[in-house]
C-alpha atoms as a PDB file:
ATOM      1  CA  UNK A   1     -31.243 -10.194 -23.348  1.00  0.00           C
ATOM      2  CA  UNK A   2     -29.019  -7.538 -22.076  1.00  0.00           C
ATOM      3  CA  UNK A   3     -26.350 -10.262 -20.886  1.00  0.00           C
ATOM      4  CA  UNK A   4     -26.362 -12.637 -24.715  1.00  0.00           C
ATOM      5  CA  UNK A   5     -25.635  -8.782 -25.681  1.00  0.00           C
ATOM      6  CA  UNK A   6     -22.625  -8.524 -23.824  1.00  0.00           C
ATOM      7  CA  UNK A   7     -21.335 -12.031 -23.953  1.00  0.00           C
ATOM      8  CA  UNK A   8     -21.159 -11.681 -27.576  1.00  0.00           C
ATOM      9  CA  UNK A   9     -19.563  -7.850 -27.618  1.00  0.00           C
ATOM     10  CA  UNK A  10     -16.858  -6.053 -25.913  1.00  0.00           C
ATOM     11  CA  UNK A  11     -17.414  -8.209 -22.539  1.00  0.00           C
ATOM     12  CA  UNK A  12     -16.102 -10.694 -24.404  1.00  0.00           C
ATOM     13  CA  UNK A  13     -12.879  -8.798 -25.033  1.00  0.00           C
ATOM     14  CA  UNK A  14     -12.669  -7.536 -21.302  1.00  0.00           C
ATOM     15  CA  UNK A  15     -13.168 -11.022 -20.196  1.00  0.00           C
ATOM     16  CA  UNK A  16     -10.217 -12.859 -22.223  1.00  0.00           C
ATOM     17  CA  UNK A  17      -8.309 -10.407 -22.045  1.00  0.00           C
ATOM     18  CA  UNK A  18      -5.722 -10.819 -18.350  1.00  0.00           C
ATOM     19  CA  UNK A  19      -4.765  -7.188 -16.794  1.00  0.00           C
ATOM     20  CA  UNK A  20      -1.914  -6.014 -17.217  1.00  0.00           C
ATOM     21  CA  UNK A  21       0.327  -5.973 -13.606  1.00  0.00           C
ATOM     22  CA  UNK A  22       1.352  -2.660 -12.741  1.00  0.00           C
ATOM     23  CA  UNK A  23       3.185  -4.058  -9.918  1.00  0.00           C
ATOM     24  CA  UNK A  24       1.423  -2.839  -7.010  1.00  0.00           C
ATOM     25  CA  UNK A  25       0.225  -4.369  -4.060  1.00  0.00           C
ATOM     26  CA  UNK A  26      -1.597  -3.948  -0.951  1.00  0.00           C
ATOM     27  CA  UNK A  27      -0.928  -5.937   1.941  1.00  0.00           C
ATOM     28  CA  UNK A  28      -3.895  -6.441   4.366  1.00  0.00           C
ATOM     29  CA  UNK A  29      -3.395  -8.312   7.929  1.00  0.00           C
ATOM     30  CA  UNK A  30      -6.306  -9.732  10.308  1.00  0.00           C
ATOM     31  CA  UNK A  31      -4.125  -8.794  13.111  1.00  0.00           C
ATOM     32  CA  UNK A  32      -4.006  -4.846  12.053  1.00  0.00           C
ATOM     33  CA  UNK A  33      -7.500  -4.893  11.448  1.00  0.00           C
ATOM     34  CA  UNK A  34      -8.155  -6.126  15.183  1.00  0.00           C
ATOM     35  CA  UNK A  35      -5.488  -3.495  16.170  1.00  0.00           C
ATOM     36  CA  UNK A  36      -7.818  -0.677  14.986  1.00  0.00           C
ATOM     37  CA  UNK A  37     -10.307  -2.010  17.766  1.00  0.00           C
ATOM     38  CA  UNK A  38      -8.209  -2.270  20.695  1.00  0.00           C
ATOM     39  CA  UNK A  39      -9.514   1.642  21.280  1.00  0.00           C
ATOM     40  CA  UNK A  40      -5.918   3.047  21.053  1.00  0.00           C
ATOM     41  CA  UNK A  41      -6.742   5.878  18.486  1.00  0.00           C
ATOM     42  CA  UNK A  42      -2.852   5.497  17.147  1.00  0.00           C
ATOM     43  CA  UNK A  43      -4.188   2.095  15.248  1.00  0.00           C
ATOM     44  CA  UNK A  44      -5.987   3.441  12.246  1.00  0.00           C
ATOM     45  CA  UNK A  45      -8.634   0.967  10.098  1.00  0.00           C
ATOM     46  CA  UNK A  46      -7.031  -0.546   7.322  1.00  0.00           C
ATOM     47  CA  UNK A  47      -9.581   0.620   5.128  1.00  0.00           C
ATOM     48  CA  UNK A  48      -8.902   4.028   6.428  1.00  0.00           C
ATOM     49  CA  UNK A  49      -6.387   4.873   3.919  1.00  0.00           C
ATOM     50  CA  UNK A  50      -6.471   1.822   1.359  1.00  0.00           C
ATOM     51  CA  UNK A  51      -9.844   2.697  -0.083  1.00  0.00           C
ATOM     52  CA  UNK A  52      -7.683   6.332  -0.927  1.00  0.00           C
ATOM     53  CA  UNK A  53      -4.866   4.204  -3.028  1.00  0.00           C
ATOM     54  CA  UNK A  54      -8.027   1.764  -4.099  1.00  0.00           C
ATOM     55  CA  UNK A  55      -9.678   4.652  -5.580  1.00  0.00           C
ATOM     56  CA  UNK A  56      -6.557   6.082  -7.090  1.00  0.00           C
ATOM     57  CA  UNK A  57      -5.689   2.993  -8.851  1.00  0.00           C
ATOM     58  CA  UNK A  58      -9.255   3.032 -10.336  1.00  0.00           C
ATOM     59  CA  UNK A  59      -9.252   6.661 -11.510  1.00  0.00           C
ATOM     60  CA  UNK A  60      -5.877   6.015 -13.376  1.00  0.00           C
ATOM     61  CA  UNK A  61      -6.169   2.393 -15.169  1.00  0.00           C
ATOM     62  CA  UNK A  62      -4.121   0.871 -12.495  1.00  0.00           C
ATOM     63  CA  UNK A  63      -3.969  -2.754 -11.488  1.00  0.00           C
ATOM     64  CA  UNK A  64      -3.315  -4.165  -7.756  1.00  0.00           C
ATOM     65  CA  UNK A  65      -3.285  -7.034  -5.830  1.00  0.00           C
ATOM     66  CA  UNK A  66      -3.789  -7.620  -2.229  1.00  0.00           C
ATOM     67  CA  UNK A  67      -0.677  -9.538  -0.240  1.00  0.00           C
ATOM     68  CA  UNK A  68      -1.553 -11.425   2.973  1.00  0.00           C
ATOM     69  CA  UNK A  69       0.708 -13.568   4.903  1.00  0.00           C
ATOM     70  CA  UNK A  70       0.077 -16.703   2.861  1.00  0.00           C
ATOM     71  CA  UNK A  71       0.585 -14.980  -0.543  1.00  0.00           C
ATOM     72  CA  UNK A  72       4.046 -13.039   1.023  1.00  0.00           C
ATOM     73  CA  UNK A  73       6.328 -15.206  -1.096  1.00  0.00           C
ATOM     74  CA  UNK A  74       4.739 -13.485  -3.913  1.00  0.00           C
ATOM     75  CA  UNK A  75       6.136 -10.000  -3.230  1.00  0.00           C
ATOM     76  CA  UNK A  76       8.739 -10.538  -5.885  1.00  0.00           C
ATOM     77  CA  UNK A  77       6.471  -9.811  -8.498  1.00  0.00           C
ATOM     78  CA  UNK A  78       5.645  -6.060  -7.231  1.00  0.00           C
ATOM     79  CA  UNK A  79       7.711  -3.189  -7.132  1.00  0.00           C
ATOM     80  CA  UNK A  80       5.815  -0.787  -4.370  1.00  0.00           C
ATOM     81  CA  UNK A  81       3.919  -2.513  -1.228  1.00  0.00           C
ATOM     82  CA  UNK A  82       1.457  -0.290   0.725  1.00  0.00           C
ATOM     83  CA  UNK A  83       1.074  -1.124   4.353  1.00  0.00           C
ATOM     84  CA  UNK A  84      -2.392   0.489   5.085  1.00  0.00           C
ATOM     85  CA  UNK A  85      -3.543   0.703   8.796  1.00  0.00           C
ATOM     86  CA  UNK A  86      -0.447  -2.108   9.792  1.00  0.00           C
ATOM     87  CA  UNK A  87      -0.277  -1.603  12.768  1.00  0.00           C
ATOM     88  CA  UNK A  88       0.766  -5.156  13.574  1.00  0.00           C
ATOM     89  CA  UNK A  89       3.654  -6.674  11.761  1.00  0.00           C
ATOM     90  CA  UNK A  90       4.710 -10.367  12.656  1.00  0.00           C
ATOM     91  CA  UNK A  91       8.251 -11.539  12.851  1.00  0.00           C
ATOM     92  CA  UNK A  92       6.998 -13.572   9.262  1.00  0.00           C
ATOM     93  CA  UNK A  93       5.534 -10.680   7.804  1.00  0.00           C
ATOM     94  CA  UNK A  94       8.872  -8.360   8.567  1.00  0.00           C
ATOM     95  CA  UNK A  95      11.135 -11.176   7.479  1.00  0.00           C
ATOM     96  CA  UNK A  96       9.451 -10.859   3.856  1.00  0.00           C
ATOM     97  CA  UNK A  97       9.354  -6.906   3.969  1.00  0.00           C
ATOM     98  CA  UNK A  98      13.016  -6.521   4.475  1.00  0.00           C
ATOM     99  CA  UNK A  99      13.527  -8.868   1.696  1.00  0.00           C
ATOM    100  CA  UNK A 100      11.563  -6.854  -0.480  1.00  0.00           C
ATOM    101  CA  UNK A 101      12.936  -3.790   0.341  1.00  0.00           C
ATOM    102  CA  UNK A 102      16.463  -5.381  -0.191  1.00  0.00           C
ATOM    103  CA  UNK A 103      15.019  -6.717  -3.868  1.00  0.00           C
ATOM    104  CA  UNK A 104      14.755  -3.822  -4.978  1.00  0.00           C
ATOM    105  CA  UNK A 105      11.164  -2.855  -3.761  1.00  0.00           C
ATOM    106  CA  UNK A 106       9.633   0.074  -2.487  1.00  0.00           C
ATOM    107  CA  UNK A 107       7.661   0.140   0.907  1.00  0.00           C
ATOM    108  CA  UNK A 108       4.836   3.168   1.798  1.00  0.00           C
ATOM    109  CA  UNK A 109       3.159   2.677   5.174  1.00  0.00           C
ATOM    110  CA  UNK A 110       0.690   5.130   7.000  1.00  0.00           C
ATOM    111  CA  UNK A 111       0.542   5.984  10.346  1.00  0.00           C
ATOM    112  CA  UNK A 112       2.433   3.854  13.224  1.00  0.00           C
ATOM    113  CA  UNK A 113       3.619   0.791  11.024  1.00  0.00           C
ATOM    114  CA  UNK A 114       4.741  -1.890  13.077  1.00  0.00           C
ATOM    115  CA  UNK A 115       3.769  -1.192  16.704  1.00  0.00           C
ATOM    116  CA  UNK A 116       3.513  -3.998  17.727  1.00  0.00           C
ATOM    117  CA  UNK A 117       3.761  -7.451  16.696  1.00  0.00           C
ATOM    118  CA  UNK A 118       1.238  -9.984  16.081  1.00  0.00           C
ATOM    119  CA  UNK A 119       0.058 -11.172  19.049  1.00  0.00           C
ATOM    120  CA  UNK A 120      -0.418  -7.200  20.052  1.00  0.00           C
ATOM    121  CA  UNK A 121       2.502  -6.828  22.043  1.00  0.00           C
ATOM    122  CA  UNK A 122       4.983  -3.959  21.285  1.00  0.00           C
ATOM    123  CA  UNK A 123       8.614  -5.438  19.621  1.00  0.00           C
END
């Protein structure tokens, strides 16, 4: 009963309606996540400081997206990337960020971004 109350109320609304892009984006990496295993304490979990811009975003009404390598080409459509925990960048994945930055965008990265590349050997 509590659902056919929804579905025909402000759900409704919420559902139909698309969110709005505020043009930020988080890129996450299989490769930095690994990194944070390799027992080097310099390579920080991912989640280590993305769940502190994931919570920000929902405490102030504002919409993200994660970026992986397959969905790179879409880093035209943001205007700040946050590289959380990437501590392995691939030749690919640097290609695109320089792009970006040269676009126009705006690039925030933790601790040790780009150590080494992404088949763990330092650049």
């Amino acid at each position: 009963k509590d659902l056919e109350n929804l579905r025909g109320g402000i759900a409704q609304l919420l559902i139909e309606n698309k969110l709005k892009p505020d043009g930020i984006a988080i890129w996450e990496n299989y490769e930095s996540m690994k990194a944070s295993q390799l027992g080097d304490p310099r390579f920080i979990q991912t989640t280590d400081s993305s769940m502190a811009i994931i919570k920000f975003c929902y405490q102030n009404a504002l919409n993200f997206d994660y970026v992986v390598k397959r969905t790179l080409d879409k880093l035209k459509n943001y205007k700040i990337l946050f590289l959380c925990g990437a501590s392995a960048i691939g030749e690919t994945e640097r290609k695109a960020f320089l792009k970006f930055v040269k676009n126009g965008g705006t690039i925030v990265a933790d601790m040790n971004p780009g150590m080494m590349n992404s088949s763990y050997k330092t650049p």
